[in-house]
Protein backbone atom coordinates (compact mmCIF):
# COMPACT_ATOMS: atom_id res chain seq x y z
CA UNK A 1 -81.61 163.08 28.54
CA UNK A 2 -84.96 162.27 26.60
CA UNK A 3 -83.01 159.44 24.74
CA UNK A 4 -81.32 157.61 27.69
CA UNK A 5 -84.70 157.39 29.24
CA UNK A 6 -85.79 156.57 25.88
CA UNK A 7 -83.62 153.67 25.48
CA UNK A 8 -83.81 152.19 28.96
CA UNK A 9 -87.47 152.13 29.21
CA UNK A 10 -87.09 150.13 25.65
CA UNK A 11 -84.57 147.93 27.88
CA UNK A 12 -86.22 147.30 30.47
CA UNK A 13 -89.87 146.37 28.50
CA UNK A 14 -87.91 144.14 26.78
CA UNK A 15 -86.62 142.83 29.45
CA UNK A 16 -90.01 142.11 31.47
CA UNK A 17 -91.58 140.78 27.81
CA UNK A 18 -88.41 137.77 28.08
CA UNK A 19 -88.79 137.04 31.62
CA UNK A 20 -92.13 136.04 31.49
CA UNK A 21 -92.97 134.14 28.63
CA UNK A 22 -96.57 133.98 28.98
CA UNK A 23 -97.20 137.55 29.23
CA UNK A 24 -99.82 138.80 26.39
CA UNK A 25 -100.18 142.25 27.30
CA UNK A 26 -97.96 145.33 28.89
CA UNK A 27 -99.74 148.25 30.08
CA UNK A 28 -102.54 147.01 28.68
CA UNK A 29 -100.92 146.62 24.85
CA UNK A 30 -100.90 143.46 22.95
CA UNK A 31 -97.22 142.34 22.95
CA UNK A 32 -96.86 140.97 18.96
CA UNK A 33 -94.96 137.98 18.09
CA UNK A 34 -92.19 140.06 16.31
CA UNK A 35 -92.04 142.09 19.66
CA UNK A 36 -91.28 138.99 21.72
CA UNK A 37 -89.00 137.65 19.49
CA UNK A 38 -87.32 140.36 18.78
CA UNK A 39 -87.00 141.11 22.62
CA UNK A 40 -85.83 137.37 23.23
CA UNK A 41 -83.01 137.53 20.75
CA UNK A 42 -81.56 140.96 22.22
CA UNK A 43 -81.91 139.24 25.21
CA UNK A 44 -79.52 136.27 24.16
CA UNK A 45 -77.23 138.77 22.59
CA UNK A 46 -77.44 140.79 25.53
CA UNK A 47 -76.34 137.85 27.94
CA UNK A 48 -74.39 135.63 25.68
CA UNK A 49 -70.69 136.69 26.48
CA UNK A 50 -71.80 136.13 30.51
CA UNK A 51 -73.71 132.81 29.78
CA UNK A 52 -70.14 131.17 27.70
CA UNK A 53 -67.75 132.60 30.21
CA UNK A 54 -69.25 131.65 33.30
CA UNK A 55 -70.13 127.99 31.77
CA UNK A 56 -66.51 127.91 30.00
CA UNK A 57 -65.33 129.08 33.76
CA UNK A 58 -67.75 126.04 35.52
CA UNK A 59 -66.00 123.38 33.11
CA UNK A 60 -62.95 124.32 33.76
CA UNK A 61 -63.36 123.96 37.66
CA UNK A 62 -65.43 120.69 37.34
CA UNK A 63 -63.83 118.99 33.99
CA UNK A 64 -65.39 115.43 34.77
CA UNK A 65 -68.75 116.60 34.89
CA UNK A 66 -69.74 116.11 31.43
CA UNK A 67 -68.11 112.92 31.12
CA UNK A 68 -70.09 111.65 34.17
CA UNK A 69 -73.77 113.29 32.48
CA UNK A 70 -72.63 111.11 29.35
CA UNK A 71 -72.13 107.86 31.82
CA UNK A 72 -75.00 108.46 33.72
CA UNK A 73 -77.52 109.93 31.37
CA UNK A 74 -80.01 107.36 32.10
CA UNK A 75 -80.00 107.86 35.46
CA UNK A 76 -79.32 111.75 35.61
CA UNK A 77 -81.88 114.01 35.82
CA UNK A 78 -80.72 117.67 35.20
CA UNK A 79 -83.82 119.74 36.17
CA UNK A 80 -83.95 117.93 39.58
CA UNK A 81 -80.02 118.27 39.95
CA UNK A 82 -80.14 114.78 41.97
CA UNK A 83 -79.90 111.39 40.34
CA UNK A 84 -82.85 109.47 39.24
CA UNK A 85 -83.02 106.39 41.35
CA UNK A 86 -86.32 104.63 40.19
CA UNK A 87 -85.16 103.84 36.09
């Protein structure tokens, strides 16, 4: 089907044009600023329902966690995953 095909290549574009954020051109065509935002917020629509549920799903498991980020926010670093020994 000439739609599916259509619609997936559309997908997928998209798709490449979110993942890498400093991508200026695809196939050699300027990607616009209303084409990468309008790819980013499919994308967050896209992946919202799977983003809550599996972070509702992780609180649930380890409740104390964000309790212990608000304790030890000074010495936690988040991107690292470890705690920040030298403040």
């Amino acid at each position: 089907m000439y739609g599916t095909n259509q619609f997936e290549n559309e997908t997928a574009k998209q798709m490449i044009i979110t993942r890498l954020p400093y991508l200026t051109r695809l196939n050699r065509v300027l990607i616009s600023r209303n084409e990468r935002r309008g790819a980013e917020i499919d994308y967050l629509q896209r992946y919202a329902q799977d983003y809550f549920d599996k972070k509702l799903d992780f609180i649930h498991e380890h409740r104390q966690y964000q309790q212990l980020i608000i304790k030890h926010a000074e010495r936690f670093s988040p991107n690292q995953n470890q705690v920040n020994t030298f403040l």
